[in-house]
N, C-alpha and C. Protein backbone atom coordinates (compact mmCIF):
# COMPACT_ATOMS: atom_id res chain seq x y z
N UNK A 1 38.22 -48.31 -46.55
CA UNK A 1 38.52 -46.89 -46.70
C UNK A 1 37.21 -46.15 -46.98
N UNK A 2 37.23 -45.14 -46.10
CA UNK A 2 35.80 -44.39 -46.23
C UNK A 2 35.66 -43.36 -47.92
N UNK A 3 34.77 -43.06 -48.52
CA UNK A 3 35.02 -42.18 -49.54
C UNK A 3 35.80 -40.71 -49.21
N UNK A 4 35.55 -40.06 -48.32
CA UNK A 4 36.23 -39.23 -47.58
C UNK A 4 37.98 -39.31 -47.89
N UNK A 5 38.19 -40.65 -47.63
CA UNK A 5 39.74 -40.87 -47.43
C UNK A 5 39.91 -40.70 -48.64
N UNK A 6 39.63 -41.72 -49.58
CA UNK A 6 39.91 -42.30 -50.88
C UNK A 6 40.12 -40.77 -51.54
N UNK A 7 39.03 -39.47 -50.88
CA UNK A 7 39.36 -38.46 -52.35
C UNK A 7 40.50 -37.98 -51.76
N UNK A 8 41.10 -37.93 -50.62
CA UNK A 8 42.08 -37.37 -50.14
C UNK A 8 43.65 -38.00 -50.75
N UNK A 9 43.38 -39.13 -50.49
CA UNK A 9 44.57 -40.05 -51.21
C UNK A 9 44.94 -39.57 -52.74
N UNK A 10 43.94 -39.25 -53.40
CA UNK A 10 44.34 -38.98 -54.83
C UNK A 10 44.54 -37.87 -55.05
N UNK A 11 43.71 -36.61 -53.82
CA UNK A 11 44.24 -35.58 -54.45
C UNK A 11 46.05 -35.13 -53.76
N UNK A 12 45.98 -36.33 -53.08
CA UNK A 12 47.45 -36.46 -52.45
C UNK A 12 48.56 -36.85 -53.75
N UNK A 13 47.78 -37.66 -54.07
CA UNK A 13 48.78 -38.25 -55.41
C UNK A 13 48.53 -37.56 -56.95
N UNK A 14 47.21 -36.89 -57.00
CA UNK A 14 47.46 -36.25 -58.59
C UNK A 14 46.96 -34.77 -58.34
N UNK A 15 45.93 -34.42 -57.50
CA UNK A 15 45.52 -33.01 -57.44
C UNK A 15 46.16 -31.78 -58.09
N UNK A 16 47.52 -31.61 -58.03
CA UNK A 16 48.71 -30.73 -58.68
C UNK A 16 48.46 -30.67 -60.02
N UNK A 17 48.56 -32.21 -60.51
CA UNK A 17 48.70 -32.19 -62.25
C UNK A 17 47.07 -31.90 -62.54
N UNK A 18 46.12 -32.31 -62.39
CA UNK A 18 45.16 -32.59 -62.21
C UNK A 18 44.34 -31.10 -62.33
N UNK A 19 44.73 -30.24 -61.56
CA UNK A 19 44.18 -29.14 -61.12
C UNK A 19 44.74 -27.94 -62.00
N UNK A 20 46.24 -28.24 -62.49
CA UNK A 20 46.85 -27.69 -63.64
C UNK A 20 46.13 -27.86 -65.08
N UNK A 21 45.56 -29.03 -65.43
CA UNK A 21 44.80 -29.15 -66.57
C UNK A 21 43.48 -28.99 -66.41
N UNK A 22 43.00 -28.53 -64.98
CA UNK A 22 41.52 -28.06 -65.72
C UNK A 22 40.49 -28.97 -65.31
N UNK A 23 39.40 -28.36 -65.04
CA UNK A 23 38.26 -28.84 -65.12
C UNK A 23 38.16 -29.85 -66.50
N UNK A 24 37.83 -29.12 -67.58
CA UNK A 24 37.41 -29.80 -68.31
C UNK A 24 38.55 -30.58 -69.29
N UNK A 25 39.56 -30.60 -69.15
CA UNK A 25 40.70 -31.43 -69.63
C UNK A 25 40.70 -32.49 -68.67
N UNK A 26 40.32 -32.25 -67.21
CA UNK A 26 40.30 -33.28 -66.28
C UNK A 26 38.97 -34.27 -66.61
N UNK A 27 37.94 -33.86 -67.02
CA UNK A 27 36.73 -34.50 -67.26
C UNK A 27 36.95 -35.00 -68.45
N UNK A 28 37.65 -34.58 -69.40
CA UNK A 28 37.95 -35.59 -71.13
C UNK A 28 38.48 -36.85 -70.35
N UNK A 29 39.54 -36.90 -69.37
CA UNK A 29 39.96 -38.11 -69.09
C UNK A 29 39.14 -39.22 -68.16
N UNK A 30 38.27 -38.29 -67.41
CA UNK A 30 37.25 -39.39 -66.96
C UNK A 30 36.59 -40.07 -67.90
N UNK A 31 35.78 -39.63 -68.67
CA UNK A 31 34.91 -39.72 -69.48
C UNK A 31 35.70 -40.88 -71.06
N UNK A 32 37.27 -40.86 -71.24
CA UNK A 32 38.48 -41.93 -71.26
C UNK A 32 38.16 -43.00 -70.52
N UNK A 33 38.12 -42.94 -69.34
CA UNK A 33 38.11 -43.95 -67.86
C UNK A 33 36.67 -44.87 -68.26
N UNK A 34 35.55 -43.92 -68.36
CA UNK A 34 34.36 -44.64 -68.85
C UNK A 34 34.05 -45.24 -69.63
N UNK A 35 34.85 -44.97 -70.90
CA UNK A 35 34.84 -45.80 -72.26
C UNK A 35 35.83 -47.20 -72.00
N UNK A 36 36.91 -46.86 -71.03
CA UNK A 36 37.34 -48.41 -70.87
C UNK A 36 36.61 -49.53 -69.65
N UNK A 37 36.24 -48.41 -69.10
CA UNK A 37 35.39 -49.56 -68.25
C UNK A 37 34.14 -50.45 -68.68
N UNK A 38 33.39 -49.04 -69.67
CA UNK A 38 32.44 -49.78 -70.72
C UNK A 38 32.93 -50.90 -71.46
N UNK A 39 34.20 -51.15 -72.07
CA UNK A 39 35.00 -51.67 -73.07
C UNK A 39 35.18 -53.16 -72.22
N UNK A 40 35.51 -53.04 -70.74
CA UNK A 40 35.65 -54.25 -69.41
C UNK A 40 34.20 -54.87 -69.29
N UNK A 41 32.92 -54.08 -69.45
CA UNK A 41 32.30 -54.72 -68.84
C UNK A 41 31.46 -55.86 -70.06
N UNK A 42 31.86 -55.13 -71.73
CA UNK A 42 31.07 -55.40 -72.56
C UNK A 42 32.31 -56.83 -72.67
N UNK A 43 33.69 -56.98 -72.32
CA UNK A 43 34.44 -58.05 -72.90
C UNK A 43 34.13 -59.47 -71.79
N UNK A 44 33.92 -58.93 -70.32
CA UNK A 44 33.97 -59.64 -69.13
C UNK A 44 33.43 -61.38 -69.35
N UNK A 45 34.38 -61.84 -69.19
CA UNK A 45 33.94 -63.55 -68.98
C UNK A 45 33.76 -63.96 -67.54
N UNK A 46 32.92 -63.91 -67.09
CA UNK A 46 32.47 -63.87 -65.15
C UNK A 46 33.75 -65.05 -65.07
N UNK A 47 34.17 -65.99 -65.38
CA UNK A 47 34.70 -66.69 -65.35
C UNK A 47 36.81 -66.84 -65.29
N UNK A 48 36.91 -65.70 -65.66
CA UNK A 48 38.08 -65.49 -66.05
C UNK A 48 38.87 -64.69 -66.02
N UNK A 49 39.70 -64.71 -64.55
CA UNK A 49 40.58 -64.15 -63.38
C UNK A 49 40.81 -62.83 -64.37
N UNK A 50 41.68 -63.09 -65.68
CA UNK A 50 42.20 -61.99 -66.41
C UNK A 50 41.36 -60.95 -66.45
N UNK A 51 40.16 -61.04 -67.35
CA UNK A 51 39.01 -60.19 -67.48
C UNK A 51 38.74 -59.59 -66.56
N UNK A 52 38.32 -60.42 -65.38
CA UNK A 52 37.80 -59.88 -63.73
C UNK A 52 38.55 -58.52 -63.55
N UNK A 53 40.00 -59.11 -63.52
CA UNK A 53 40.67 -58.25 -62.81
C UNK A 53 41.08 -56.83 -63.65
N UNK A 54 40.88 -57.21 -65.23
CA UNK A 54 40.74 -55.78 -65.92
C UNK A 54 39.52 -54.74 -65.98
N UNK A 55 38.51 -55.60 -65.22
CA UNK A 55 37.45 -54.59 -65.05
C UNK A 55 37.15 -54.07 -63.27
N UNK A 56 37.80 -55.17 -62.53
CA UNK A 56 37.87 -54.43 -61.15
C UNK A 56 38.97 -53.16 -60.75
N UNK A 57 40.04 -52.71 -62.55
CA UNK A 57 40.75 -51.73 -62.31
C UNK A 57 40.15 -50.54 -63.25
N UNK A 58 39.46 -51.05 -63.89
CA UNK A 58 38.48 -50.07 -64.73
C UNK A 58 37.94 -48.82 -63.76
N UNK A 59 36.88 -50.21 -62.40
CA UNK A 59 36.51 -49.39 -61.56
C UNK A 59 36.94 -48.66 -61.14
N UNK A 60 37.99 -49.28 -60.71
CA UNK A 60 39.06 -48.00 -59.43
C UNK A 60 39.54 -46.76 -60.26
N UNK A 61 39.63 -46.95 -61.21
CA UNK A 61 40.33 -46.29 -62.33
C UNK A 61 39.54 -44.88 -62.51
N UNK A 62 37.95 -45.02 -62.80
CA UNK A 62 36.79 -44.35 -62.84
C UNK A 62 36.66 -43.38 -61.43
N UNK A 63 36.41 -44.46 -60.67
CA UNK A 63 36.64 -43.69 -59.12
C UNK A 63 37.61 -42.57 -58.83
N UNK A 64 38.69 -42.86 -59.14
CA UNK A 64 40.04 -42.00 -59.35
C UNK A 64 39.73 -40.46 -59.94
N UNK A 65 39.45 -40.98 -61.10
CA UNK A 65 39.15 -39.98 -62.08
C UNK A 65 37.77 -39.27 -61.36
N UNK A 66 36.87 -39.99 -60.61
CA UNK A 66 35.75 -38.73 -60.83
C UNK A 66 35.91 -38.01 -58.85
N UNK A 67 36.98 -38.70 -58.30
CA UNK A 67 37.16 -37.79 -56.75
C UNK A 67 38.04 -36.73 -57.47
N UNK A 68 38.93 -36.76 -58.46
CA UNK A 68 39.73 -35.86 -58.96
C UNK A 68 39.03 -34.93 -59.21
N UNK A 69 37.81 -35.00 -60.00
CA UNK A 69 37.19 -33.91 -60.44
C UNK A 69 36.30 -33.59 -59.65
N UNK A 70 35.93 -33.98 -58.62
CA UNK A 70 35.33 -33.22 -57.64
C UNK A 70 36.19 -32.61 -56.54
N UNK A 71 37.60 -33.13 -56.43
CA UNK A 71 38.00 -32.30 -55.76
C UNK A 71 38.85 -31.09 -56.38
N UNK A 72 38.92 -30.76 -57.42
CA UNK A 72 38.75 -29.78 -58.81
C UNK A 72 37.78 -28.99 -58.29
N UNK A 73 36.30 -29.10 -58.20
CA UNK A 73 35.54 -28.89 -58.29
C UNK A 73 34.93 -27.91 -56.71
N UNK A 74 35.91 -28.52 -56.00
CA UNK A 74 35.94 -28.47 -54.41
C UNK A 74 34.21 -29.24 -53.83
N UNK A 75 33.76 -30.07 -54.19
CA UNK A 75 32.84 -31.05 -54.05
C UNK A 75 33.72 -31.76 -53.06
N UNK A 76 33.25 -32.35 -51.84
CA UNK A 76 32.73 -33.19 -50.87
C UNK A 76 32.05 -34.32 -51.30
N UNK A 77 32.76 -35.54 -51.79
CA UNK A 77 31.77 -37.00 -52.38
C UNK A 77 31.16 -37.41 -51.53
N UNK A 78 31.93 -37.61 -50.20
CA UNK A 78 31.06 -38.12 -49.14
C UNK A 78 30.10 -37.38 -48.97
N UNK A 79 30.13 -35.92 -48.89
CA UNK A 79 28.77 -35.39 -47.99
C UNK A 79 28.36 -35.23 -49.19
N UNK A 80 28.15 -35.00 -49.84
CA UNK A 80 27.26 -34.78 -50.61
C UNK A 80 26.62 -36.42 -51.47
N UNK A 81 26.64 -37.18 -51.56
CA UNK A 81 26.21 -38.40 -51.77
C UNK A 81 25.28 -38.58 -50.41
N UNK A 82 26.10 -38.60 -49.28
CA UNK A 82 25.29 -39.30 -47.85
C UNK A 82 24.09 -37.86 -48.08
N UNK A 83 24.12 -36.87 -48.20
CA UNK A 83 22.88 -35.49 -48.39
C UNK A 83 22.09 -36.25 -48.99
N UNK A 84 22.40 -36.63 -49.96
CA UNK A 84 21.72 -36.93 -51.29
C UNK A 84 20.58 -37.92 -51.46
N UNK A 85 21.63 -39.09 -50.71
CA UNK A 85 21.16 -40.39 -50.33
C UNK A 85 20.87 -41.10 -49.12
N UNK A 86 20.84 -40.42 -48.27
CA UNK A 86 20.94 -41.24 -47.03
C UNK A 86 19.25 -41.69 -46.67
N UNK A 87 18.40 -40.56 -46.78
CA UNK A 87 16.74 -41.51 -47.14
C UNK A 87 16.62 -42.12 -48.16
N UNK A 88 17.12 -42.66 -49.17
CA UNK A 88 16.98 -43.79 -49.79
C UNK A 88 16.91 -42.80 -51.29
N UNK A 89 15.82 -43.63 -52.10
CA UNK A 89 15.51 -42.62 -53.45
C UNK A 89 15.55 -41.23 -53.14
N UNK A 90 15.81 -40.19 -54.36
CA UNK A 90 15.67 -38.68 -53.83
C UNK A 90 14.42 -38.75 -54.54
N UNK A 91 14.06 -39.28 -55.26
CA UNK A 91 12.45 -39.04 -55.49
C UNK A 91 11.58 -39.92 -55.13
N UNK A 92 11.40 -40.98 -54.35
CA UNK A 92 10.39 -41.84 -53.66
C UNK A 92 10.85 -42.17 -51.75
N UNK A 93 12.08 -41.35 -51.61
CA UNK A 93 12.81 -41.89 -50.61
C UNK A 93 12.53 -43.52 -49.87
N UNK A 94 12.49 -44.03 -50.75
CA UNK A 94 12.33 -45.34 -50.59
C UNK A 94 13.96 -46.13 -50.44
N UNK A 95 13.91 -47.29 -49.57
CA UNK A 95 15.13 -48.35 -49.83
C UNK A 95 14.54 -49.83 -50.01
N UNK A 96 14.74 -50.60 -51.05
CA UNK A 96 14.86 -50.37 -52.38
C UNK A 96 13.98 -49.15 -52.82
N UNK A 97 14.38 -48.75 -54.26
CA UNK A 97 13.56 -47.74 -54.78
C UNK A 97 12.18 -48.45 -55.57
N UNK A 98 11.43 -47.69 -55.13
CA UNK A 98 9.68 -47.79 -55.34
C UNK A 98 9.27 -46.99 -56.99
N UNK A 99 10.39 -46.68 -57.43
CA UNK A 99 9.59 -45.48 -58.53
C UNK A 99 9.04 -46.11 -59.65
N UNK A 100 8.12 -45.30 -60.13
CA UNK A 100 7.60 -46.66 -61.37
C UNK A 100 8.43 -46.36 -62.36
């Protein structure tokens, strides 16, 4: 699924509620999303399906939360990431990045 799609899907599924609470009521809950994913990555046993899989929903979880607020925001993730990034660093335009 392209990023394109993915913000479409959610603002398919939450945009309404989402857009009712606000910018910044919408961003308290990302910024929620981040503290548990932090919470996944600091518990993670590389080893152990359970863990894995509570931090591969952390991700999605995060993701969710921050196409929401850009499409709040009326932000474009795709284009504006591929703008951003597509020569590599925005300050060395390097791939890998070169910066000291």
């Amino acid at each position: 699924m392209e990023i394109a799609e993915f913000q479409k899907l959610i603002e398919r599924i939450y945009f309404e509620r989402d857009h009712r609470r606000g910018l910044a009521g919408t961003h308290m809950w990302f910024c929620e999303e981040v503290g548990e994913l932090t919470r996944a990555l600091r518990r993670l046993k590389p080893d152990d399906a359970r863990s894995r899989a509570e931090l591969e929903g952390e991700f999605a979880d995060v993701l969710a939360w921050l196409a929401t607020l850009a499409s709040i925001a009326k932000v474009d993730l795709e284009a504006v990431a591929a703008k951003k990034y597509a020569a590599g660093c925005p300050r060395c335009h390097a791939a890998p990045c070169a910066c000291p």
